[in-house]
Protein backbone atom coordinates (compact mmCIF):
# COMPACT_ATOMS: atom_id res chain seq x y z
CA UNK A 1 -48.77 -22.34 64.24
CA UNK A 2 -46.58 -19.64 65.98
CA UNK A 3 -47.80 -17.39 68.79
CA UNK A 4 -47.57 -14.06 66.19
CA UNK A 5 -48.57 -13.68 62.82
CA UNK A 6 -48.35 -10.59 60.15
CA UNK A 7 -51.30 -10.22 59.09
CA UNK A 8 -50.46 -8.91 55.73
CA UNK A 9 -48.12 -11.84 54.62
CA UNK A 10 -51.07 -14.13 54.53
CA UNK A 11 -52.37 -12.24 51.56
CA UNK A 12 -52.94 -14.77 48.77
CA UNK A 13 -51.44 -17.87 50.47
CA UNK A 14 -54.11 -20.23 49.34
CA UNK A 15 -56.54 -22.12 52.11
CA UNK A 16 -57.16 -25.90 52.20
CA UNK A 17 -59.53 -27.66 53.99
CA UNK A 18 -58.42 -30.60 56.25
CA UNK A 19 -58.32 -32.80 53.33
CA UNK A 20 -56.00 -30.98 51.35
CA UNK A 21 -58.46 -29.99 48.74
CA UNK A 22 -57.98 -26.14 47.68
CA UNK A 23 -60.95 -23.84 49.27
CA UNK A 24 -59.70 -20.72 47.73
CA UNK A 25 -56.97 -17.83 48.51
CA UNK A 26 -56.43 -15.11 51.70
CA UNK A 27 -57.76 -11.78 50.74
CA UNK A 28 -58.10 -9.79 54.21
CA UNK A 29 -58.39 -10.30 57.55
CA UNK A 30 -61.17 -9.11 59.76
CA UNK A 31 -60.52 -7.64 63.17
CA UNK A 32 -63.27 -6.53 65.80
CA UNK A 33 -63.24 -3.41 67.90
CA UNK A 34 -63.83 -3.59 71.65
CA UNK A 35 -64.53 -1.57 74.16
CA UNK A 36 -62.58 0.91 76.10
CA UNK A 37 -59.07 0.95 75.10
CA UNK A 38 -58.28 -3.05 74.52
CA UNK A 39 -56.49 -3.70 71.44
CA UNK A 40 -58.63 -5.04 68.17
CA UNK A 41 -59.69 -8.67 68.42
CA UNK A 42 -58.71 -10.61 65.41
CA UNK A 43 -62.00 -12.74 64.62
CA UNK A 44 -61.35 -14.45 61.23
CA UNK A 45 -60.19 -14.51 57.26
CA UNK A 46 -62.16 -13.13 54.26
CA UNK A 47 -61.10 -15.60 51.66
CA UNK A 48 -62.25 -15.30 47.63
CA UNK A 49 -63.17 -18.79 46.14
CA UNK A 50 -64.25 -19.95 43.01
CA UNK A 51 -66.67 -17.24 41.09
CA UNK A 52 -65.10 -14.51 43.06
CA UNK A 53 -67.27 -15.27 45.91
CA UNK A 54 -65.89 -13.97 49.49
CA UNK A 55 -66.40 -15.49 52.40
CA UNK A 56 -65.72 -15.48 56.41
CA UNK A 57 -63.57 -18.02 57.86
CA UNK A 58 -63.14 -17.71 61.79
CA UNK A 59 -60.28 -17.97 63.32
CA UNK A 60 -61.26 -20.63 65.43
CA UNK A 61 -61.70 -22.93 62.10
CA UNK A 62 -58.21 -22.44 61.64
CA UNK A 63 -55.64 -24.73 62.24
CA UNK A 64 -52.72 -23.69 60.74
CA UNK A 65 -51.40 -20.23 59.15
CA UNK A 66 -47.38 -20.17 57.97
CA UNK A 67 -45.66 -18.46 55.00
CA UNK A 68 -46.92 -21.82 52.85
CA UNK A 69 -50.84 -21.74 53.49
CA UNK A 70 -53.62 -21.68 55.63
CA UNK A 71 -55.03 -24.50 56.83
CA UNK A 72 -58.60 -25.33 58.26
CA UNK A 73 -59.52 -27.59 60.41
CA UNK A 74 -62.69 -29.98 60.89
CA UNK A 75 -66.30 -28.82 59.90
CA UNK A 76 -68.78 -27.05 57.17
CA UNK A 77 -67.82 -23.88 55.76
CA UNK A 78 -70.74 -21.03 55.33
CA UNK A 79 -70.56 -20.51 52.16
CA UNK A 80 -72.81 -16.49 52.24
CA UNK A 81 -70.72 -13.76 51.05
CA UNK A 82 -69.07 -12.02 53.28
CA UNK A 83 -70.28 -8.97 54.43
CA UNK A 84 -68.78 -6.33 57.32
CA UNK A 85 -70.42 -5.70 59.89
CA UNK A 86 -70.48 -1.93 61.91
CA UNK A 87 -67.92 -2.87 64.71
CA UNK A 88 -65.23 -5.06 62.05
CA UNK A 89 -62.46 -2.98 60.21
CA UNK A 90 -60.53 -5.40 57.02
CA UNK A 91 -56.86 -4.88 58.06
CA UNK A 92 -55.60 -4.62 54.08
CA UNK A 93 -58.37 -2.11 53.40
CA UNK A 94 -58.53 -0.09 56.41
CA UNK A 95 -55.79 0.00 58.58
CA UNK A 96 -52.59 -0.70 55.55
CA UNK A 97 -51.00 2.85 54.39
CA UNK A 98 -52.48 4.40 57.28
CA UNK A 99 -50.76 7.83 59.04
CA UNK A 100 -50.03 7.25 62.55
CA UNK A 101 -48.43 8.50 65.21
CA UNK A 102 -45.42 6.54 67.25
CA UNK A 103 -45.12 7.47 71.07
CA UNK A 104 -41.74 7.22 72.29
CA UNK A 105 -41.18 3.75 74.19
CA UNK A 106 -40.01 4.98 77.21
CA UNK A 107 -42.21 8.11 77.57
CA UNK A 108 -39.23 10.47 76.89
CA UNK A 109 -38.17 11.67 73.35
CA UNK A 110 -40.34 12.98 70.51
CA UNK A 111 -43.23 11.14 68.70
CA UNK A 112 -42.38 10.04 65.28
CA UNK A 113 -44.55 9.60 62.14
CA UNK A 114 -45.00 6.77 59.81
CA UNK A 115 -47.26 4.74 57.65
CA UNK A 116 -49.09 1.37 58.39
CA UNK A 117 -47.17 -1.70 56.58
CA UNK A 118 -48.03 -4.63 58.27
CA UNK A 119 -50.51 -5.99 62.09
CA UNK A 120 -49.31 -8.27 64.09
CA UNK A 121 -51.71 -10.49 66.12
CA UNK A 122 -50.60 -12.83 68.71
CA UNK A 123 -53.31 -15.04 71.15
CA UNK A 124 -53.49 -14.31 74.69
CA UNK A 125 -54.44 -16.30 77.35
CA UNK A 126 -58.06 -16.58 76.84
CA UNK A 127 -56.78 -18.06 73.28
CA UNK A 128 -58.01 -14.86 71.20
CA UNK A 129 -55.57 -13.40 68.41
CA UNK A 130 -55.24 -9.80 69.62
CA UNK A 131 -53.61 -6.96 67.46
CA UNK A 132 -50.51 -6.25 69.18
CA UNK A 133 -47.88 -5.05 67.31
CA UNK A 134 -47.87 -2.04 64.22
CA UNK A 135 -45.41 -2.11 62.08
CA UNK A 136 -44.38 1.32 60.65
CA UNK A 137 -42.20 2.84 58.13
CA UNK A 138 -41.02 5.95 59.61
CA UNK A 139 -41.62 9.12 57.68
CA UNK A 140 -37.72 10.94 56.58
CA UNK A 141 -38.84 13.73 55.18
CA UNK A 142 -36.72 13.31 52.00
CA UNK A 143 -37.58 12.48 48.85
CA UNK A 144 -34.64 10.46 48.16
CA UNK A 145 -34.52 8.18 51.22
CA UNK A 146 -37.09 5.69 52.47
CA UNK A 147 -37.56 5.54 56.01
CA UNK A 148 -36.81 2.50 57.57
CA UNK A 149 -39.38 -0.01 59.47
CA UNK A 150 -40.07 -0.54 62.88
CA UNK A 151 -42.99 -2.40 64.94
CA UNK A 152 -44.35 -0.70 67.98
CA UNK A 153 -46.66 -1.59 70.76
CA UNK A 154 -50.68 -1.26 69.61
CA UNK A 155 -50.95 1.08 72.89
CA UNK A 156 -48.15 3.44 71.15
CA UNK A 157 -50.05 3.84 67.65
CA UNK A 158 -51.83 6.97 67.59
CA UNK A 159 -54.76 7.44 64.82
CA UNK A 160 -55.18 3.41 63.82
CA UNK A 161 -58.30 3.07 64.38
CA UNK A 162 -61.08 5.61 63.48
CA UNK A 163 -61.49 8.31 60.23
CA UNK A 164 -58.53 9.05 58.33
CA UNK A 165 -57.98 11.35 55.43
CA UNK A 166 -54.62 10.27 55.49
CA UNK A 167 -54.72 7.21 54.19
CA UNK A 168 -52.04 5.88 51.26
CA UNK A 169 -51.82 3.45 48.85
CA UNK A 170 -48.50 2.26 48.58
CA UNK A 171 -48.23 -0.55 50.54
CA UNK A 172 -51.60 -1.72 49.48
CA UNK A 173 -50.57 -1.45 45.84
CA UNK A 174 -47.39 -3.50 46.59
CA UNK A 175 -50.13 -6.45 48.14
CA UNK A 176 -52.36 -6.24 45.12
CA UNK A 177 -49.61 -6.42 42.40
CA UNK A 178 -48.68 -10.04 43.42
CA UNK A 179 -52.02 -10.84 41.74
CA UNK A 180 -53.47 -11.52 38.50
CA UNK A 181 -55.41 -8.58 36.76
CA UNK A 182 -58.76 -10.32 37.01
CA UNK A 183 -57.95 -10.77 40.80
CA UNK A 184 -56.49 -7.19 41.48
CA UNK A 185 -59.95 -6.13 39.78
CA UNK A 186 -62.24 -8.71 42.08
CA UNK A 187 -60.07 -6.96 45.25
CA UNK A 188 -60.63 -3.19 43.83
CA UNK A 189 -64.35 -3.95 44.24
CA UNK A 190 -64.54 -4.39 47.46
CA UNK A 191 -62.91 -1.42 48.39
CA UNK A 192 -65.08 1.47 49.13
CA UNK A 193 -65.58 3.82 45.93
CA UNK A 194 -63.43 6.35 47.10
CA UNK A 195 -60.34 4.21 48.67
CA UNK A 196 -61.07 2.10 44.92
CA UNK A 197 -60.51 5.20 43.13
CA UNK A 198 -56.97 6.19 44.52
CA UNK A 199 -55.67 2.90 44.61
CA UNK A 200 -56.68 2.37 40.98
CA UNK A 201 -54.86 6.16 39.75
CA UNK A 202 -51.93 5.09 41.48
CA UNK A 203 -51.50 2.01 39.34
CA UNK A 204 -48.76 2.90 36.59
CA UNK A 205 -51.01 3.16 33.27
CA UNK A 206 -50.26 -0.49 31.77
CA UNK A 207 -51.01 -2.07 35.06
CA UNK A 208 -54.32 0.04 35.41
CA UNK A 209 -55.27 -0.50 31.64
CA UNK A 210 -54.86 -4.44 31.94
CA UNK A 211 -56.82 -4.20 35.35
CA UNK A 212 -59.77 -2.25 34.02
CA UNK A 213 -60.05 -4.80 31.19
CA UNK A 214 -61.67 -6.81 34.16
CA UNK A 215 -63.40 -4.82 36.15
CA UNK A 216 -67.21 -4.30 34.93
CA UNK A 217 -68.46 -1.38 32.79
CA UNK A 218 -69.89 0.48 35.53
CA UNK A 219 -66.72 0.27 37.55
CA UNK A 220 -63.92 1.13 34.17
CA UNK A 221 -66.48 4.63 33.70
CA UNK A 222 -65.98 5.45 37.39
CA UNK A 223 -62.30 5.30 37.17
CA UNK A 224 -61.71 6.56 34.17
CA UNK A 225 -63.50 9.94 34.62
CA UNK A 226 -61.98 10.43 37.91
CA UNK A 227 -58.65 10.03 36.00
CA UNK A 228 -57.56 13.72 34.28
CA UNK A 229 -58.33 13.44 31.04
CA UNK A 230 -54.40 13.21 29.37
CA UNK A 231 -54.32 10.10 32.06
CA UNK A 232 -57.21 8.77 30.96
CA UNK A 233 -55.93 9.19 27.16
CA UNK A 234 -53.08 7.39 28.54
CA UNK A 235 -54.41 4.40 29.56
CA UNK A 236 -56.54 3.70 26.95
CA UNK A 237 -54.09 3.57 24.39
CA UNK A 238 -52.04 0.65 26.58
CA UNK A 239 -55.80 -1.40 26.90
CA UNK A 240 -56.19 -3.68 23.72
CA UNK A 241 -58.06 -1.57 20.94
CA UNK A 242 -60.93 -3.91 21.82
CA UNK A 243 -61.37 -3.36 25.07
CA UNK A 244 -60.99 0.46 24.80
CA UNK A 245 -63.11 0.60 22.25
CA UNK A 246 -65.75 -0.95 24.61
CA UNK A 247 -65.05 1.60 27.46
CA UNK A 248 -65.34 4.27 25.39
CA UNK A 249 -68.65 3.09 23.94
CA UNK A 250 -70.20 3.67 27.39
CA UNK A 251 -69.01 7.47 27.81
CA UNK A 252 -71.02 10.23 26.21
CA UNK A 253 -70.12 10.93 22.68
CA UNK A 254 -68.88 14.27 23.26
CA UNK A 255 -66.17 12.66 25.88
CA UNK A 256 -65.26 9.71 23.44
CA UNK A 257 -64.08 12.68 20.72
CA UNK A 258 -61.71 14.88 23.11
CA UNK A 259 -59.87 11.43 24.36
CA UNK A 260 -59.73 9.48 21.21
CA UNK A 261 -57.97 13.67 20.20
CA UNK A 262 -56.10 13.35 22.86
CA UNK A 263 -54.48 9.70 22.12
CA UNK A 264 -51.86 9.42 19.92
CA UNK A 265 -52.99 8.80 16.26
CA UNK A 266 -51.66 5.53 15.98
CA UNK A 267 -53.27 4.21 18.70
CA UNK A 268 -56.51 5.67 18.56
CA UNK A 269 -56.75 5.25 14.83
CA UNK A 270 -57.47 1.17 15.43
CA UNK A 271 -60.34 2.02 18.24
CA UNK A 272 -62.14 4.92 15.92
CA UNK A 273 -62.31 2.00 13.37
CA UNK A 274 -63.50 -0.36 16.09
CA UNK A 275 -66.07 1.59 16.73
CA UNK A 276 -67.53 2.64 13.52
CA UNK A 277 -68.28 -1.14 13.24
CA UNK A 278 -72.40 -2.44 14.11
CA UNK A 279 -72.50 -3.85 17.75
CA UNK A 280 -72.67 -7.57 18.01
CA UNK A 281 -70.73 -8.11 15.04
CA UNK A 282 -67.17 -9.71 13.86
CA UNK A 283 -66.07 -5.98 13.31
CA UNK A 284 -67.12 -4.77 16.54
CA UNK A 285 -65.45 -7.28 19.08
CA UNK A 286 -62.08 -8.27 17.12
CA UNK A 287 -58.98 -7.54 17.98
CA UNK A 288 -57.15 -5.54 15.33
CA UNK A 289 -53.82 -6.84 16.75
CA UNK A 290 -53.48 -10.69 16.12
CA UNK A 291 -50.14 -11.75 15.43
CA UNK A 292 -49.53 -11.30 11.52
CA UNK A 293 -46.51 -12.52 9.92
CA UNK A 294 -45.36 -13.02 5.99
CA UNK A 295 -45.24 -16.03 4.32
CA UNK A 296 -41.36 -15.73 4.20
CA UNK A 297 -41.13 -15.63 7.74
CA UNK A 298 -39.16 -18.74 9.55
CA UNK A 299 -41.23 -20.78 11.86
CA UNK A 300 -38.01 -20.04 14.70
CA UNK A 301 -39.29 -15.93 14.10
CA UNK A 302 -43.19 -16.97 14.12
CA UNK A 303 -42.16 -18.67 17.50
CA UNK A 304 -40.09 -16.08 19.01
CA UNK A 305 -43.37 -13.84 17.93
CA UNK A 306 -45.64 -15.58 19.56
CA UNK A 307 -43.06 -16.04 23.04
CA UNK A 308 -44.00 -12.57 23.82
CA UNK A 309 -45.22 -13.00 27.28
CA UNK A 310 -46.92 -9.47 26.74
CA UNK A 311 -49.28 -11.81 24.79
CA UNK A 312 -52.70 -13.41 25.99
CA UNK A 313 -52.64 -16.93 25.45
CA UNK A 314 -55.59 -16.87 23.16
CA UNK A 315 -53.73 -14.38 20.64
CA UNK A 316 -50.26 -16.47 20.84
CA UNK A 317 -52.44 -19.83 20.21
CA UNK A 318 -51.98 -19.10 16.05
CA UNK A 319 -50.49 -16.90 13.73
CA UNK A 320 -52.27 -15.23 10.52
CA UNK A 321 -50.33 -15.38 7.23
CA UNK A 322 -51.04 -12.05 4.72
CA UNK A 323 -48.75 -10.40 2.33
CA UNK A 324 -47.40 -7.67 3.00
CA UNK A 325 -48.02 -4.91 4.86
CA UNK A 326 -47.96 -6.95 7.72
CA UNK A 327 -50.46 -4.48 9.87
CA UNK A 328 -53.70 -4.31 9.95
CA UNK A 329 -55.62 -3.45 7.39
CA UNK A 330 -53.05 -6.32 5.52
CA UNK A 331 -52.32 -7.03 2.08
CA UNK A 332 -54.02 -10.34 1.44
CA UNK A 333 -54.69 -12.87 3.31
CA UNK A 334 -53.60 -16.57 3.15
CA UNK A 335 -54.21 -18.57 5.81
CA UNK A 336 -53.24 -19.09 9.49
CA UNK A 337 -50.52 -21.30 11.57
CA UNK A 338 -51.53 -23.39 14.98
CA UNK A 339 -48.71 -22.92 17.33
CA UNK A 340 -48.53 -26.66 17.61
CA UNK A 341 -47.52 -26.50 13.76
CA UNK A 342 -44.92 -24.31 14.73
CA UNK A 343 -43.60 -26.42 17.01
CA UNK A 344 -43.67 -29.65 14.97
CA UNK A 345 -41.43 -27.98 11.81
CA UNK A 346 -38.32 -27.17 11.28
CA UNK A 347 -37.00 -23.94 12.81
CA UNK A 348 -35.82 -22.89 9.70
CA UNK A 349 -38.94 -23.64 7.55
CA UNK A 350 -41.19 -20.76 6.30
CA UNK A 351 -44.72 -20.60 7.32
CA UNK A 352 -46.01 -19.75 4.03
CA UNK A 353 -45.50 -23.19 3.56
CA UNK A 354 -47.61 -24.67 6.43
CA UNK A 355 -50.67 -22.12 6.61
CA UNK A 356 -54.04 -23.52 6.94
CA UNK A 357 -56.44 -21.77 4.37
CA UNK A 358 -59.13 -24.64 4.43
CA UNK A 359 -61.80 -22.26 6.76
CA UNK A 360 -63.27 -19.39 5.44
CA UNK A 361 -62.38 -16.17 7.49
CA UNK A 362 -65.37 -13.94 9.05
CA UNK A 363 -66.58 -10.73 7.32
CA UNK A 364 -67.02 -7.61 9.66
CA UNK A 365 -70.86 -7.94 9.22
CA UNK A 366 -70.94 -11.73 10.78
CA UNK A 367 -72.65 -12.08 13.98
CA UNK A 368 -72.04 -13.83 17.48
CA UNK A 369 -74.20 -16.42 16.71
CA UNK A 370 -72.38 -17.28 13.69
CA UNK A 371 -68.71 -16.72 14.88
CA UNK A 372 -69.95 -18.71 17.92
CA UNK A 373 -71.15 -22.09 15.59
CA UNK A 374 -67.83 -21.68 13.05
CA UNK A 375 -65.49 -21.45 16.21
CA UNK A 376 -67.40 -24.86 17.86
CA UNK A 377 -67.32 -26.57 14.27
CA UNK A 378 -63.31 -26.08 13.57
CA UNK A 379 -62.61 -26.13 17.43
CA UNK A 380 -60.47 -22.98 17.03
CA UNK A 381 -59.62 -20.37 19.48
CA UNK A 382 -59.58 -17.32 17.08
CA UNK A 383 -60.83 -16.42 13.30
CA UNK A 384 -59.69 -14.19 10.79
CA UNK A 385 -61.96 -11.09 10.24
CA UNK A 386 -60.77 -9.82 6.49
CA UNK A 387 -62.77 -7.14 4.40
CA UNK A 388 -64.49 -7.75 0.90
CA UNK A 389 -60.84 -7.49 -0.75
CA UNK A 390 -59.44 -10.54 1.49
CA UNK A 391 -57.23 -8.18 3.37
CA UNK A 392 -56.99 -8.96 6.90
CA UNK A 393 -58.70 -6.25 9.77
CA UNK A 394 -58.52 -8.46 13.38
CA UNK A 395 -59.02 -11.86 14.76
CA UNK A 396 -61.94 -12.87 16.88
CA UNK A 397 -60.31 -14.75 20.07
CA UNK A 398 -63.23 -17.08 21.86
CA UNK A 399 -62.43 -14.50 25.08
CA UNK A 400 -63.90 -11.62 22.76
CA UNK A 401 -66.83 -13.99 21.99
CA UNK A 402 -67.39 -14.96 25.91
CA UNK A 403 -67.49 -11.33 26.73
CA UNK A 404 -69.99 -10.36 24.44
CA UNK A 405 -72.17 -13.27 25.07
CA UNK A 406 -72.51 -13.37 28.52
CA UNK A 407 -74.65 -10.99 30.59
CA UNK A 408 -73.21 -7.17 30.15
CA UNK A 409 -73.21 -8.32 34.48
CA UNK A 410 -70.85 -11.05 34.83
CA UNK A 411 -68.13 -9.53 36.09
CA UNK A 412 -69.94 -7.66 38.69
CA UNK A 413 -69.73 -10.34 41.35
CA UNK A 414 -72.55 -8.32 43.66
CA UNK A 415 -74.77 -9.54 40.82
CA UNK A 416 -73.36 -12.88 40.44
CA UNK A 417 -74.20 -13.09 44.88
CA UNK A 418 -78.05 -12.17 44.37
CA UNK A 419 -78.24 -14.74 41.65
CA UNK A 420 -77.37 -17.57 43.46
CA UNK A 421 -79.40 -16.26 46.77
């Protein structure tokens, strides 16, 4: 392990323990102020394991830290959620995108400005990690040139540590895009309410819609209504009709009408009928967007279709067979195609040929309970939802079903922590 580390490079390298066995990724580190004027003291990890939970690793426990992994060495981990404590600042929440001020090295010269990109720690001689070095992208000035970066001394950075109103987002933005949606959204809630807020409306809108499909209900409202409302509009039309539909379902009615106005028709037109639908039922959690293709369609286009990486898994798993139109509400439907089909045929066979119209598709009316015993009984991942004239409206993916079944809580993980307590 070298004698200086970046502290922000360690972000989602995963741990393992001394036997190799995963523990869980990097998701801050935690640094301790002292007094006087001594630099930070570096005192451990936060690190997010299985069921989102976040916990403390020392730095002691640590054995090894490289651009690879981190590695722990002997002895029990404490497994209680991490939790801050009054002297500790988290280096990726508090200190990245910061505004500081650069003394000159040599005492002569002006100060510059810049923002926070990266801490470096190194140990001293008492074998403590120390913050050490800053390093800063200068501030130009210009709009069209980025400034370059730099590290400084700690004891030249001016307005680190204490309240800032000057705090950004970029560089924290840049960190959290690496991840997964469902992992951006377990990092945006442990960030304060306020720095949560910014970093979420400086998400470009698909990122931000795919990210609020994770977070939980409580946490979407917040954002959204902090968003201006022809943002907010905005977003929701790049969220599956499902999920928006959902969101909007928790605003006040009179807020639902002026966004679903202020959407494009198209797009709004599948959540309006979402939501008309009874809650609880086939209607209400499908997604009107399954792929749908015509029997005359080639299984090599039914698997470029389903290639689209814009896809979820789930929804690429099979493809629906109607007649024409081929958008929802259909003409009628015929059957559906496993991907594994697909990829046992000929390219230049037609799916109308292979569709599977042995199980009966759901009716809007059908409940969870239902779709939940048909789905275990044919071991499928998604059902047809069709109306009384057999045309087809949506799918019903087992994610939609999961969502709705479990506790309106479970993605809250603060709720998750005082269950298992």
């Amino acid at each position: 392990m070298g004698t200086r580390v970046y502290l922000a490079r360690l972000a989602g390298l995963p741990v393992f323990d001394p036997n190799g066995d995963r523990v869980g990724r990097v998701r801050d580190a935690v640094v301790r102020l002292r007094t006087t004027n001594r630099p930070p003291q570096v005192v451990g990890l936060v690190a997010e394991m299985a069921l989102r939970r976040r916990i403390f690793l020392p730095i002691g426990r640590i054995t090894s830290m490289d651009a690879e992994a981190v590695v722990l060495g002997t002895g029990s981990l404490n497994l209680r959620r991490f939790e801050k404590r009054q002297n500790e600042l988290l280096v990726l929440e508090n200190l990245l995108d910061r505004r500081v001020t650069v003394m000159p090295e040599h005492g002569d010269g002006a100060d510059h400005t810049g923002t926070v990109v990266d801490i470096g720690m190194e140990l001293n001689r008492n074998t403590e990690w120390i913050v050490t070095r800053v390093a800063v992208r200068e501030h130009t000035g210009r709009l069209t040139r980025r400034g370059h970066v730099y590290q400084a001394e700690y004891d030249r950075v001016h307005g680190l540590i204490g309240p800032t109103d000057t705090q950004g987002t970029a560089n924290l933005i840049a960190l959290l895009d690496q991840m997964r949606p469902a992992d951006m959204a377990n990092a945006l809630q442990d960030l304060p309410d306020a720095r949560r807020n910014e970093v979420a409306a400086a998400l470009d809108d698909r990122r931000l819609a795919d990210v609020l499909e994770e977070l939980p209900e409580h946490d979407q409202v917040e954002i959204l209504v902090g968003l201006d409302r022809e943002r907010a509009a905005d977003v929701l039309e790049r969220m599956d009709p499902d999920d928006a539909a959902d969101l909007l379902a928790e605003l006040p009615k009179t807020e639902q009408a002026v966004l679903l106005d202020l959407m494009e028709p198209e797009e709004a037109a599948p959540v309006r009928q979402l939501m008309s639908y009874r809650p609880g039922t086939a209607g209400s959690v499908m997604t009107s967007e399954p792929v749908i293709l015509t029997p005359d369609t080639t299984v090599a286009e039914a698997l470029a279709r389903i290639r689209n990486p814009e896809l979820s898994p789930v929804v690429a798993a099979q493809v629906f067979v109607a007649r024409a139109p081929a958008a929802t509400p259909t003409g009628k439907y015929l059957g559906m195609v496993h991907f594994q089909r697909l990829l046992r045929e000929p390219p230049a066979s037609i799916v109308g040929g292979l569709v599977d119209s042995g199980i009966d598709p759901l009716r809007t009316d059908t409940g969870l309970l239902e779709i939940t015993r048909r789905m275990a009984t044919y071991d499928l991942v998604a059902m047809p939802v069709v109306d009384s004239t057999n045309r087809l409206l949506g799918a019903v993916t087992v994610d939609d079903v999961l969502d709705h079944s479990l506790p309106r809580d479970w993605r809250d993980r603060d709720a998750h922590d005082e269950g298992a307590a």
